[in-house]
Every structure is written in structure tokens, then in C-alpha cells.
Protein backbone atom coordinates (compact mmCIF):
# COMPACT_ATOMS: atom_id res chain seq x y z
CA UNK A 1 66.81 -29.46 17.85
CA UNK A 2 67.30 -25.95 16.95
CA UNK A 3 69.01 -26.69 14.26
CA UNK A 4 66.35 -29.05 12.36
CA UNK A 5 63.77 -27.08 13.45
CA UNK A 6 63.49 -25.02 9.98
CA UNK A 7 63.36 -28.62 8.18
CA UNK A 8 60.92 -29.67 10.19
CA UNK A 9 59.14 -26.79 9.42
CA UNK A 10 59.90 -27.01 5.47
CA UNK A 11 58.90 -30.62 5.24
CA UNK A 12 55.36 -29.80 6.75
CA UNK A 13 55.01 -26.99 4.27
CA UNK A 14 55.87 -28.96 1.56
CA UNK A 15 53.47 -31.73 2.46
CA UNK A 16 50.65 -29.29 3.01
CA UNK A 17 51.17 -27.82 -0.45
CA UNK A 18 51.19 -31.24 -2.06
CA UNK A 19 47.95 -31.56 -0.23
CA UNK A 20 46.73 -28.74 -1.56
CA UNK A 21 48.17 -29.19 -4.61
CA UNK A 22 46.63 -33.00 -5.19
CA UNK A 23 42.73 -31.53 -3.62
CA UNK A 24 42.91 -28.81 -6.50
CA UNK A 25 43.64 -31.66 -9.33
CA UNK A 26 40.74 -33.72 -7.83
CA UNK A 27 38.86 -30.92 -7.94
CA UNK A 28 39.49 -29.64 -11.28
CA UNK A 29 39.39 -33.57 -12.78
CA UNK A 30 35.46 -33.83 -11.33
CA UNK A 31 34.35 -30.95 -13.04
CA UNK A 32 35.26 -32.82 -16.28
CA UNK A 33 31.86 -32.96 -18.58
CA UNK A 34 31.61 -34.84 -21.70
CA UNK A 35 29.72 -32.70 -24.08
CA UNK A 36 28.79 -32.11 -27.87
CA UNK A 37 31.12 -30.46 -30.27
CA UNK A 38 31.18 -30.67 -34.07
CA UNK A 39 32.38 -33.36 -35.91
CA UNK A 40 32.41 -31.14 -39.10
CA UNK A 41 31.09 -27.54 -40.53
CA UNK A 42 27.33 -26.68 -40.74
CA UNK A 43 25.64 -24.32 -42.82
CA UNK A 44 22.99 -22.13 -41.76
CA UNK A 45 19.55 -24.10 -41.54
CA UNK A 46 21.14 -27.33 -41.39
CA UNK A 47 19.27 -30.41 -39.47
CA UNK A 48 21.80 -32.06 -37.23
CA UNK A 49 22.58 -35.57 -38.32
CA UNK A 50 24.19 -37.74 -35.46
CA UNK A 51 26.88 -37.73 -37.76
CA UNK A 52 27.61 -34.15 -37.25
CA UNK A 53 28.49 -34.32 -33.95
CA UNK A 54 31.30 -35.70 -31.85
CA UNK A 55 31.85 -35.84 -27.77
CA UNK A 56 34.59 -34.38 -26.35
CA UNK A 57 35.47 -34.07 -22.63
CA UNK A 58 36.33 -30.21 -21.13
CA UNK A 59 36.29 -28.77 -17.52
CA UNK A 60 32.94 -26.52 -17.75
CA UNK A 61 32.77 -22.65 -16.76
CA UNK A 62 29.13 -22.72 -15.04
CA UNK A 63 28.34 -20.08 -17.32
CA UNK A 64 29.31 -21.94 -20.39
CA UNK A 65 26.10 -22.85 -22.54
CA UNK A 66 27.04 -26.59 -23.97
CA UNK A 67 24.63 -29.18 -24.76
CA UNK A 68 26.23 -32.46 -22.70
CA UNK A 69 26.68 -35.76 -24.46
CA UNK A 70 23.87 -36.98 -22.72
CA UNK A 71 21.14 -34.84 -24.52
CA UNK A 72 22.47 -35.64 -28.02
CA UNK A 73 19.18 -37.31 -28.72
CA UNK A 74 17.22 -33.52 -27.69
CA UNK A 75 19.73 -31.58 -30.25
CA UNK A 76 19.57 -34.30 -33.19
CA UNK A 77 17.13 -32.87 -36.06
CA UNK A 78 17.04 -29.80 -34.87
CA UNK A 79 18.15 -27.18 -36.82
CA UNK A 80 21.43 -24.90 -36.57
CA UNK A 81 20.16 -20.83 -36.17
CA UNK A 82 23.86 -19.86 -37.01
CA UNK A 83 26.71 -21.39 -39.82
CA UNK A 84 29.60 -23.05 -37.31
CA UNK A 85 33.12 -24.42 -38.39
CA UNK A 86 34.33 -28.15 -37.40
CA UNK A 87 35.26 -28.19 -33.63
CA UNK A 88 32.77 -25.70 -32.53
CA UNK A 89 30.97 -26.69 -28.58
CA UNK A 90 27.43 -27.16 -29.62
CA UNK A 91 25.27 -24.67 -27.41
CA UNK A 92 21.79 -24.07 -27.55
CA UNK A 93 22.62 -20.35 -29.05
CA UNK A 94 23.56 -21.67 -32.02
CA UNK A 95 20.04 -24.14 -32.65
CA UNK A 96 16.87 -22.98 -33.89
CA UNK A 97 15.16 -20.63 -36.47
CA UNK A 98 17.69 -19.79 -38.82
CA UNK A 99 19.38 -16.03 -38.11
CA UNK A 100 21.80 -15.75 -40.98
CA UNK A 101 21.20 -12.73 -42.32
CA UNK A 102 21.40 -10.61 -39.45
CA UNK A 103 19.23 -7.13 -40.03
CA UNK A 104 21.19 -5.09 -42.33
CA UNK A 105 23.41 -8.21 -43.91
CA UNK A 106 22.45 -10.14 -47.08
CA UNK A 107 24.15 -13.53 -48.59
CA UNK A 108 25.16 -13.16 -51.93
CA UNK A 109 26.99 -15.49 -54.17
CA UNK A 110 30.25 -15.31 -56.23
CA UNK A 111 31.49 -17.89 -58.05
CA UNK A 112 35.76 -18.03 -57.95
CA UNK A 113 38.50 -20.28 -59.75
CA UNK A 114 41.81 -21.72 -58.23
CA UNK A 115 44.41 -18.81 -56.67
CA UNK A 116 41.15 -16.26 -55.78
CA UNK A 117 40.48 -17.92 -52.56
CA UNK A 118 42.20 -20.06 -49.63
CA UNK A 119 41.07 -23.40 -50.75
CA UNK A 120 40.56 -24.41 -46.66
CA UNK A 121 37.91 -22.10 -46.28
CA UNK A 122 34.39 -23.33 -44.35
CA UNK A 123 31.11 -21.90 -43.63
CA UNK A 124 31.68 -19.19 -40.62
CA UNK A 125 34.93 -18.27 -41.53
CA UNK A 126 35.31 -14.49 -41.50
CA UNK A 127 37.05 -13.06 -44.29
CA UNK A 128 37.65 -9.82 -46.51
CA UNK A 129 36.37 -9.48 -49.63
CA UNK A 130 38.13 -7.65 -52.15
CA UNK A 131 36.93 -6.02 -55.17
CA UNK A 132 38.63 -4.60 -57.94
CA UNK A 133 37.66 -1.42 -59.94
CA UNK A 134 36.89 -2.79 -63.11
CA UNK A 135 39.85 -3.12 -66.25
CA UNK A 136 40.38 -0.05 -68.44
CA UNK A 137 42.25 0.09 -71.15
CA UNK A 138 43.14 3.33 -71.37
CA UNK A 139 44.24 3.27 -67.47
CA UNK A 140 48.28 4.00 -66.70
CA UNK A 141 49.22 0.44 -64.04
CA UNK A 142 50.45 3.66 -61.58
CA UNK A 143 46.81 5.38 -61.53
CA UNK A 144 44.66 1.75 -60.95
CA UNK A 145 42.63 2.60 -57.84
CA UNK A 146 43.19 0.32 -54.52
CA UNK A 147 40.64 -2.89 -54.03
CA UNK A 148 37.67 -1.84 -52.07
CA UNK A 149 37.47 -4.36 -49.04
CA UNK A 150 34.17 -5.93 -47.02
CA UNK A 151 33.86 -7.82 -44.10
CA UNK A 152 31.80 -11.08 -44.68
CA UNK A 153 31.18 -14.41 -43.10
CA UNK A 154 31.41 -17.46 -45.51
CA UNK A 155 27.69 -19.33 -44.78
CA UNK A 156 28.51 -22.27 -47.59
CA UNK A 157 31.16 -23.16 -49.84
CA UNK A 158 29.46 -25.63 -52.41
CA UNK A 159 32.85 -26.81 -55.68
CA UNK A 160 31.59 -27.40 -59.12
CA UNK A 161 34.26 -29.72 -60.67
CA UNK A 162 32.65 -29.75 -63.96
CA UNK A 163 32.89 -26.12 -63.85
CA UNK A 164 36.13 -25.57 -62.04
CA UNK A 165 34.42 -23.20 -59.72
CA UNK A 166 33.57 -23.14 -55.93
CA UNK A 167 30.39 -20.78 -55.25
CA UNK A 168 31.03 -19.26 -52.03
CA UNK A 169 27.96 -17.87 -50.17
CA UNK A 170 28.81 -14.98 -48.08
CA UNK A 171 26.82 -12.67 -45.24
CA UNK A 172 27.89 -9.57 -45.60
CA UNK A 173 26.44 -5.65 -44.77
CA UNK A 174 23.56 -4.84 -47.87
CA UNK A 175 25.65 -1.89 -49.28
CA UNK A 176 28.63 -4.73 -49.81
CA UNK A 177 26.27 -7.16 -51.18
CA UNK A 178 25.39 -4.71 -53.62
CA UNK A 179 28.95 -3.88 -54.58
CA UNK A 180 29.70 -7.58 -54.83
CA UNK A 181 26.28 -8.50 -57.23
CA UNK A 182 27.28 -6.04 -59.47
CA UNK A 183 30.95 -7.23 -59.80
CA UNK A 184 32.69 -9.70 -62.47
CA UNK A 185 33.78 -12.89 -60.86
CA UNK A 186 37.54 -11.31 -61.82
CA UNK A 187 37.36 -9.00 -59.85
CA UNK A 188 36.58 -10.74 -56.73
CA UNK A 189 39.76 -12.31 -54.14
CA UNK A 190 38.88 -13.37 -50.73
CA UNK A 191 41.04 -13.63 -48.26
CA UNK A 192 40.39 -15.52 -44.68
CA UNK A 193 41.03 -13.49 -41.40
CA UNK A 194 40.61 -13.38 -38.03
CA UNK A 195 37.00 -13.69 -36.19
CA UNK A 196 35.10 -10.28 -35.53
CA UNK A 197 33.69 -7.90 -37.27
């Protein structure tokens, strides 16, 4: 007896902890809420189409703000406050009267060919802007001056085939905006990086 008294002992455990183990899933599993995400990007004073939007099942935080799948019909025409990439939960933070720009951003536009831009880019993507000091002849390649770089937010990408241009609007701080207006579409890259500003 003394002898399978530590198995004895062991195989409780272990049954208790699959107890445990099997509550917690249960657990976890109810909290399970079908809510809104969406089904593709959305520019800035957008009216949600049913189309736009997808359901999707996650285990909620209780201090996430999602809109559930069963007030889709509250959310539909309304319109989006902020620009929001494919995939994005669909809270109430993001609806109403449009907030894009921010105090102390603008939107400008620049139009850019093929190679100046990552072609996958959608609205709310951040991204650096680069922009070139303009070409001088008379300038050695050794003495060019570095790109000057911005922080933006893309807020609509819009392609002109006839043109072979895409017009990118970007949010960006007013003394960028400024810098960017007065710039030759050549001089203008963007590249796509991580969220933040």
C-alpha cells in the first residue's frame, strides 16, 4: 500500500488538472462573440455598405470596444470617423464625423508611377515619405544632400490607368504637407512602415 500510495496520489492530480484544464477551455470557448470586422479598406468619410463588413468570431477582452454581429444593421450607413485597412474589428471609435485631419495634419496629394511606391499599399497604412532635394546640374553625385523623410498615413489610394499614375492621399503634419505641395512628383518615394507615429 505504501508503495502505490504516490500513484494514487499522481493519478488524482492528474485527473484534477484535466478538470481544471477542460473547465478553463469551456470557459474560454463561451466567451466566444461573433462580431464585425472589415471585409475590405475604408477611406475616411466612407458610408458603410453591408458589403464592407464581414463577421468573424474572437474571445472578447470586456474592455474591447467591437460592434457584435448582431448590431450590423445600427453600424450600416453610418459613416467611418477614421481611414481603416481590411481586417480591422469595427468599434464604435472608428464611426462618426469624419476626424482625418487631426489638428496640426493636412492631406495632400501626390501623384506617383510604378517603382515609387509599394504597389499593396491601402488607406491607413503608415508610411515615410521621402523627398528629394531637387536635380542640379552643376551638383558633384558625392555632395547630393540626403532625402528629407515625413511620417504620413495613406487616407486613399485612387490608380489612373489611362494615366499610369496612382494619386495617393496622405495625412501628414502641415509643415510636411507643405514640403510635399511644393515638390515634383520625381522627387517623391514612399515607403510603407510600421504603425505609430
Amino acid at each position: 500500500m505504501r508503495r502505490r500510495a504516490p500513484y494514487l496520489l499522481l493519478g488524482v492530480l492528474l485527473v484534477v488538472a484535466c478538470a481544471g484544464a477542460g473547465v478553463y477551455v469551456a470557459t474560454q470557448a463561451g466567451n466566444r462573440v461573433t462580431v464585425l470586422a472589415l471585409a475590405r479598406a475604408v477611406t475616411v468619410g466612407q458610408v458603410l455598405a453591408g458589403q464592407d463588413l464581414r463577421q468573424v468570431s474572437i474571445s472578447v477582452d470586456s474592455g474591447l470596444d467591437v460592434v457584435t454581429a448582431s448590431e450590423s444593421t445600427t453600424v450600416v450607413g453610418t459613416t467611418m470617423a477614421y481611414p481603416a485597412p481590411a481586417g480591422t474589428l469595427l468599434s464604435r471609435g472608428l464611426l462618426g464625423v469624419a476626424e482625418v485631419p487631426a489638428a496640426g495634419s493636412a492631406i495632400t496629394a501626390v501623384g506617383l508611377k510604378d517603382g515609387q511606391f509599394p504597389p499593396s499599399l491601402t488607406p491607413g497604412t503608415h508610411v515615410l515619405v521621402l523627398i528629394s532635394p531637387p536635380a542640379s546640374t552643376g551638383t558633384s553625385t558625392a555632395s547630393v544632400a540626403a532625402p528629407r523623410t515625413v511620417r504620413a498615413v495613406v487616407t486613399d489610394v485612387q490608380a489612373r490607368q489611362s494615366e499610369q499614375t496612382t494619386v495617393m492621399s496622405l495625412e501628414l503634419p502641415e509643415a510636411g504637407a507643405r514640403e510635399l505641395a511644393g515638390a515634383s512628383a520625381a522627387q517623391v518615394s514612399v515607403v510603407a512602415v510600421g504603425g505609430g507615429r
